[in-house]
Protein backbone atom coordinates (compact mmCIF):
# COMPACT_ATOMS: atom_id res chain seq x y z
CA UNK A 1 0.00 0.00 0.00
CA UNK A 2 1.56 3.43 -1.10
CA UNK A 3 0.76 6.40 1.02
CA UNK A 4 0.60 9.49 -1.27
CA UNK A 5 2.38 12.77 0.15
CA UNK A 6 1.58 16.28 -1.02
CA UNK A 7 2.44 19.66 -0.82
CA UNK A 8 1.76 22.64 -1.60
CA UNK A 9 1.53 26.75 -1.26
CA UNK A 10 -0.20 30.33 -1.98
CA UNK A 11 0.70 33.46 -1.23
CA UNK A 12 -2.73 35.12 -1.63
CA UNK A 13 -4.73 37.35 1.13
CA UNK A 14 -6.86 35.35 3.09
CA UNK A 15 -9.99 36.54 5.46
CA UNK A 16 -12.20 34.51 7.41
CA UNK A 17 -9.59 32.21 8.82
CA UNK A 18 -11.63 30.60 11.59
CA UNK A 19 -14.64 29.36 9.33
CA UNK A 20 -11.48 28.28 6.48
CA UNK A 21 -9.45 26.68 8.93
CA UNK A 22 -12.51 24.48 10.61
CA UNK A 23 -13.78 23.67 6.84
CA UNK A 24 -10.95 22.40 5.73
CA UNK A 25 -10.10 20.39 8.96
CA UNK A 26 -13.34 18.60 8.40
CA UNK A 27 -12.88 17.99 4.58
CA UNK A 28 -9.33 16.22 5.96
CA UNK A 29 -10.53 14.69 8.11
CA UNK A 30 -13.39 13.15 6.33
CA UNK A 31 -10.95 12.30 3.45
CA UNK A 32 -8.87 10.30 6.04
CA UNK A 33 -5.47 12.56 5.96
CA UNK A 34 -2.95 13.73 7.89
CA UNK A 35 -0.31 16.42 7.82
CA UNK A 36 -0.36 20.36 8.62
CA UNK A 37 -2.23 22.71 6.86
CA UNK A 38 -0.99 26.69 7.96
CA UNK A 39 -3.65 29.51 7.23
CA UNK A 40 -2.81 33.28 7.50
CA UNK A 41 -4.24 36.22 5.89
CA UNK A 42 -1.06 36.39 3.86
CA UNK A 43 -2.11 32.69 1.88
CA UNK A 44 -1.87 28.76 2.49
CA UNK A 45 0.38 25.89 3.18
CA UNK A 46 0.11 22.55 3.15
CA UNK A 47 1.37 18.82 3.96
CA UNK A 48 -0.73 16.35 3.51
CA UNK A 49 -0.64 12.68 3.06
CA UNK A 50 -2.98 9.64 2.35
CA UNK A 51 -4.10 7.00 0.23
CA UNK A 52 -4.29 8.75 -3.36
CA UNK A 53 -8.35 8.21 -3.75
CA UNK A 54 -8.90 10.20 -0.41
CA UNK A 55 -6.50 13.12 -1.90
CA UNK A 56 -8.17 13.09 -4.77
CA UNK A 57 -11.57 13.76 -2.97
CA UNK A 58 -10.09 16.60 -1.01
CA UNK A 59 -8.27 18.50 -3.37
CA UNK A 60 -11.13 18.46 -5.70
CA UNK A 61 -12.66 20.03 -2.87
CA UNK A 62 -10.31 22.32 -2.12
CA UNK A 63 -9.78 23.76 -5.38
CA UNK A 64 -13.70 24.12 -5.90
CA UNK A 65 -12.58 27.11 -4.14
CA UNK A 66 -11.31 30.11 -6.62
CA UNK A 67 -8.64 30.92 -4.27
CA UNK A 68 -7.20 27.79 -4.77
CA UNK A 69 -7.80 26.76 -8.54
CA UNK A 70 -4.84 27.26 -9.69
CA UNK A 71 -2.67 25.22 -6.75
CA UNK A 72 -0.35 23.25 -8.11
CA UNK A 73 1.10 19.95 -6.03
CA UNK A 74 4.62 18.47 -5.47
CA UNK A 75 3.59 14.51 -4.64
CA UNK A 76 5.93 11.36 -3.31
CA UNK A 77 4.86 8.05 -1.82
CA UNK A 78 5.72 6.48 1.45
CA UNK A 79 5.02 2.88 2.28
CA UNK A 80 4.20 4.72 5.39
CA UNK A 81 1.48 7.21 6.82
CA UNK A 82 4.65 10.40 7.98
CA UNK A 83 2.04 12.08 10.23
CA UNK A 84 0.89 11.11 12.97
CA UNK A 85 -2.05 13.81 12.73
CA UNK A 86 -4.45 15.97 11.39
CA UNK A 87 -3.94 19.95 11.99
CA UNK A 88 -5.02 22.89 10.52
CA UNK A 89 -3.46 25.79 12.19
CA UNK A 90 -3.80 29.54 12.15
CA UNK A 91 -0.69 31.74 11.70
CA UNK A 92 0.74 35.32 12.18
CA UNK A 93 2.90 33.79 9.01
CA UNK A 94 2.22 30.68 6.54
CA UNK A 95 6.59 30.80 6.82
CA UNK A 96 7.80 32.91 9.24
CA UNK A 97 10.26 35.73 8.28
CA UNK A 98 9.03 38.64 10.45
CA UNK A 99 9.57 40.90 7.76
CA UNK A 100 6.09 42.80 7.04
CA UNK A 101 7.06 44.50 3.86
CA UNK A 102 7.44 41.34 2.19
CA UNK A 103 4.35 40.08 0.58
CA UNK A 104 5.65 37.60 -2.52
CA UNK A 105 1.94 37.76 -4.46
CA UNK A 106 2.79 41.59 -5.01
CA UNK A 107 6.32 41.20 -5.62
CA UNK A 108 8.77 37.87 -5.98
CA UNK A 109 11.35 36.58 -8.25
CA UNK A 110 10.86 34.70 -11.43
CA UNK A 111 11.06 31.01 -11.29
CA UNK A 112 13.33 28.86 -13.08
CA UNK A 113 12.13 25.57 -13.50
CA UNK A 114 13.63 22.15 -12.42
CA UNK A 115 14.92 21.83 -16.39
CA UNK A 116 16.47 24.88 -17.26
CA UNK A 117 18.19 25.39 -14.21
CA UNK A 118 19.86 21.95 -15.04
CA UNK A 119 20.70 23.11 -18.07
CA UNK A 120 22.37 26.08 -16.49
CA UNK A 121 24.38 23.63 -14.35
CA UNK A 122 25.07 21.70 -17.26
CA UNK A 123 26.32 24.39 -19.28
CA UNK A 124 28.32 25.67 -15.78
CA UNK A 125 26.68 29.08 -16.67
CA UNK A 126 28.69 31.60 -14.03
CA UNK A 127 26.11 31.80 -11.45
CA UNK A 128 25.53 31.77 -7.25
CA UNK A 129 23.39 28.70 -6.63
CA UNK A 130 22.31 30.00 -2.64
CA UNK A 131 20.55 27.31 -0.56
CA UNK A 132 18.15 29.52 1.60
CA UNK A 133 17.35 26.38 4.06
CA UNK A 134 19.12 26.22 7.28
CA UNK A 135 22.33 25.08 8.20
CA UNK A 136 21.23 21.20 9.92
CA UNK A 137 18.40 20.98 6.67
CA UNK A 138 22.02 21.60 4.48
CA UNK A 139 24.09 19.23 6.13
CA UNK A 140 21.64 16.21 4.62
CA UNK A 141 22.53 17.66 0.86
CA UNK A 142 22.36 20.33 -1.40
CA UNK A 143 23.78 21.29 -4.65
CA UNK A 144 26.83 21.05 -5.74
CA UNK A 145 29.13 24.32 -5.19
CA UNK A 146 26.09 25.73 -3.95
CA UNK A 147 26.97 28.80 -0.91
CA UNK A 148 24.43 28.92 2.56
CA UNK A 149 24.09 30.95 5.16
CA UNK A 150 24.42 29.33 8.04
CA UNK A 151 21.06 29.83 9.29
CA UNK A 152 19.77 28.98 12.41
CA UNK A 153 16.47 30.09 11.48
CA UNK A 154 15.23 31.30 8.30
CA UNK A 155 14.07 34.83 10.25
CA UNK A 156 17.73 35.54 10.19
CA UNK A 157 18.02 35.44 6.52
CA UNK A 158 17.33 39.31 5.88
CA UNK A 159 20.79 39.83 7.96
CA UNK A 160 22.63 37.20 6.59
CA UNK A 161 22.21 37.73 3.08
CA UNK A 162 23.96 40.69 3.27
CA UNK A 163 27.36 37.84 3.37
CA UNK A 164 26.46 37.41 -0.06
CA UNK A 165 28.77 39.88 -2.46
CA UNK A 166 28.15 38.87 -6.15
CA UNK A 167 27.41 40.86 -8.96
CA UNK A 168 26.84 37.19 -10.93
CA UNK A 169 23.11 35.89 -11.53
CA UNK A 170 21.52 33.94 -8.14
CA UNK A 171 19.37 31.00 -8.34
CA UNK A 172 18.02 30.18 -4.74
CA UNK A 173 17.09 26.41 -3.80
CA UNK A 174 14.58 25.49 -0.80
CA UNK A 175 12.69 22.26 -0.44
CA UNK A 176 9.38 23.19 -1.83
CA UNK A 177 10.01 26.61 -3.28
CA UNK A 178 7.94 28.74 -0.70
CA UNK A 179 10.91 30.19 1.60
CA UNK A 180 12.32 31.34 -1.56
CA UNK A 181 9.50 33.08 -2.80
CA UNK A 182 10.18 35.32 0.50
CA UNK A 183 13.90 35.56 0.11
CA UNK A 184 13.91 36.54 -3.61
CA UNK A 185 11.60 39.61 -2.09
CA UNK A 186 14.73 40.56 0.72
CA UNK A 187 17.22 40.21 -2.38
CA UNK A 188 15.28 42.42 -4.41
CA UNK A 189 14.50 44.59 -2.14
CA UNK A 190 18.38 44.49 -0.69
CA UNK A 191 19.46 46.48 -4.42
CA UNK A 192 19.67 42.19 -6.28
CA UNK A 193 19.07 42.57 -9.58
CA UNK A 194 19.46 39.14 -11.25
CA UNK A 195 17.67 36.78 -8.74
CA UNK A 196 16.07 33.71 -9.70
CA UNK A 197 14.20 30.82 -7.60
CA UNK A 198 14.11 27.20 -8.35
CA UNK A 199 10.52 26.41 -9.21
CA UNK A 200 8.97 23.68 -6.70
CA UNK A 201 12.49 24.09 -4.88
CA UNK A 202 14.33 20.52 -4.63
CA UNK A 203 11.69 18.10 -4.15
CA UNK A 204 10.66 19.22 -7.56
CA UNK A 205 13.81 19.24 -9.31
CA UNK A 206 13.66 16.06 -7.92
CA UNK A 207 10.65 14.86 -9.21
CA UNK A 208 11.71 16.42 -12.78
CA UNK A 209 14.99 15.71 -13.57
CA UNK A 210 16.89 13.41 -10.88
CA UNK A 211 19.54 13.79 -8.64
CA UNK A 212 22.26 15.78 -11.11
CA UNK A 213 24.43 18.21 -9.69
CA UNK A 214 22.98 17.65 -6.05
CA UNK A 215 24.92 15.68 -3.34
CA UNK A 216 23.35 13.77 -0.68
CA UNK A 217 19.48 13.76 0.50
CA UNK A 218 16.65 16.22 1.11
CA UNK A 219 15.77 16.93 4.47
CA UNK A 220 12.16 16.92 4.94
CA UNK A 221 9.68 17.75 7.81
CA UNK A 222 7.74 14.47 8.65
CA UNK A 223 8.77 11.00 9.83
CA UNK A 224 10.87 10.29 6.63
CA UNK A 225 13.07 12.78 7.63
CA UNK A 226 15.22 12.72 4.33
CA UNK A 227 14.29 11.38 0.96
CA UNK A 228 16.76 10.56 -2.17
CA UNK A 229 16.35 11.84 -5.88
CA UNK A 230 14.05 9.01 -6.51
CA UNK A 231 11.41 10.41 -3.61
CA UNK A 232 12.02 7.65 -1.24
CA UNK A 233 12.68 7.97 2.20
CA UNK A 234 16.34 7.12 2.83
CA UNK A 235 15.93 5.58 6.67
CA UNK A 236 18.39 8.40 7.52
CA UNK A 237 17.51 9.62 11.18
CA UNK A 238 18.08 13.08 12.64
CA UNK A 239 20.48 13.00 15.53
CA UNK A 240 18.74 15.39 18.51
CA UNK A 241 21.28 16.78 19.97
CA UNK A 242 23.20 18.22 16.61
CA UNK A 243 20.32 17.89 14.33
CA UNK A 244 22.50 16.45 11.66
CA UNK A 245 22.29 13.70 9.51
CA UNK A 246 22.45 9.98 10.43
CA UNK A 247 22.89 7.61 8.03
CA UNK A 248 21.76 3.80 8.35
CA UNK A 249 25.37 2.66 8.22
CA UNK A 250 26.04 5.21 11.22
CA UNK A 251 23.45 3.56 13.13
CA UNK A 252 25.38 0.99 14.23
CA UNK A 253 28.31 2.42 14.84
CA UNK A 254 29.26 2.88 18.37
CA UNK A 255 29.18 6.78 17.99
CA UNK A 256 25.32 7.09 17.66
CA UNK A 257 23.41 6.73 20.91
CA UNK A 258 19.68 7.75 20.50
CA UNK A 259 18.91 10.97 22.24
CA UNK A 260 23.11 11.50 22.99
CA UNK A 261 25.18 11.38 20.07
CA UNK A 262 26.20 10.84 16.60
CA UNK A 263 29.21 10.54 14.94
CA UNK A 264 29.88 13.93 14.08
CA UNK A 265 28.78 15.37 17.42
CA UNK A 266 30.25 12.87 19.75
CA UNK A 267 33.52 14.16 19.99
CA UNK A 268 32.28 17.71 21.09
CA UNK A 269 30.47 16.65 23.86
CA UNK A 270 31.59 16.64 27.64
């Protein structure tokens, strides 16, 4: 049995967030998901995953609404259910970046998609690949060459960006595309002129054209925790105290104690 995993965003202003939030939450629930769907008046995001019939069932539903026609979906398939439930939340922020001015469905970057920015890397076009995730989502994979900020949070990206000096072309990666729609904004508005964002973000390049020119896995935010190229969860494990990567092969070493260590923390412990 294959569970089918979506997601999806909309920057669009939203009102009425209570009755939207408990409609929705109903509609998932009666279509048997799970996942987290975020609500604020500046748009939607979602997570969602179930058998593919029940999806089908709620986004027909969901796009019965005109807000949400147009929604497209990234999709992958787990043998397993990643959520364990069912939320619809309301939020100052559907990603936070505490930066009011920013509102990408007035003003974003264009998108590149999944294709031509592999032809870019193919041709090695002279260009800043920047990785706007932060620094522990990195350390599972990213492109190759690519430059990242070291974020601890992505609210710190407005500062940090500033670290970037390059009068080249930048094409910005995230997983799903939706923290760079808000980061292209701070680069434009920061005096960028040549700023580009990776339609769908990795999970679609992904989905479109493999694993070339990217090294290692994609971190993800449910109970796969990392997924390959080919969309499949990698049995990778996030270590809790660094928040780094832990392979299945470093599971067994003697370096990786649950809940205490891994192998590339260990050795800075006390």
């Amino acid at each position: 049995m294959q569970i089918l995993n979506i997601s999806g965003y909309k920057f669009i202003t939203l009102s009425e967030l209570p009755e939207l939030q408990t409609a929705l939450l109903n509609q998932a629930k009666t279509s048997v998901l799970k996942g987290t769907i975020l609500l604020s008046v500046e748009g939607i995001n979602l997570n969602l995953a179930g058998m593919p019939e029940n999806l089908a069932v709620f986004l027909t539903a969901l796009r019965a609404d005109l807000r949400f026609t147009d929604m497209t979906f990234r999709e992958s398939y787990s043998a397993e259910q990643p959520f364990k439930h069912m939320k619809v939340k309301l939020k100052d922020e559907i990603i936070t970046l505490r930066e009011p001015n920013i509102n990408p469905a007035v003003k974003t970057a264009p998108a590149i998609s999944p294709r031509e920015f592999k032809q870019w890397l193919d041709e090695k076009r002279d260009i800043v690949v920047l990785d706007t995730r932060n620094d522990y989502e990195v350390r599972f994979g990213t492109f190759t060459d690519a430059q990242h900020l070291q974020l601890d949070d992505f609210s710190d990206f407005p500062a940090a960006v500033t670290k970037v000096v390059s009068d080249k072309p930048v094409v910005m990666c995230c997983t799903g595309g939706i923290r760079c729609e808000k980061a292209a904004a701070v680069m434009l508005n920061a005096g960028y002129s040549a700023v580009y964002q990776l339609q769908g973000g990795i999970l679609n390049y992904f989905a479109e054209v493999g694993g070339d020119h990217y090294q290692g896995e994609c971190f993800v935010f449910d109970q796969r925790v990392a997924v390959d190229p080919s969309l499949q969860a990698t049995g990778t494990v996030q270590c809790r105290i660094c928040q780094g990567p832990v392979t299945k092969s470093q599971q067994i070493t003697p370096y990786y104690i649950p809940n205490v260590s891994c192998h590339a923390c260990v050795n800075h412990l006390t």
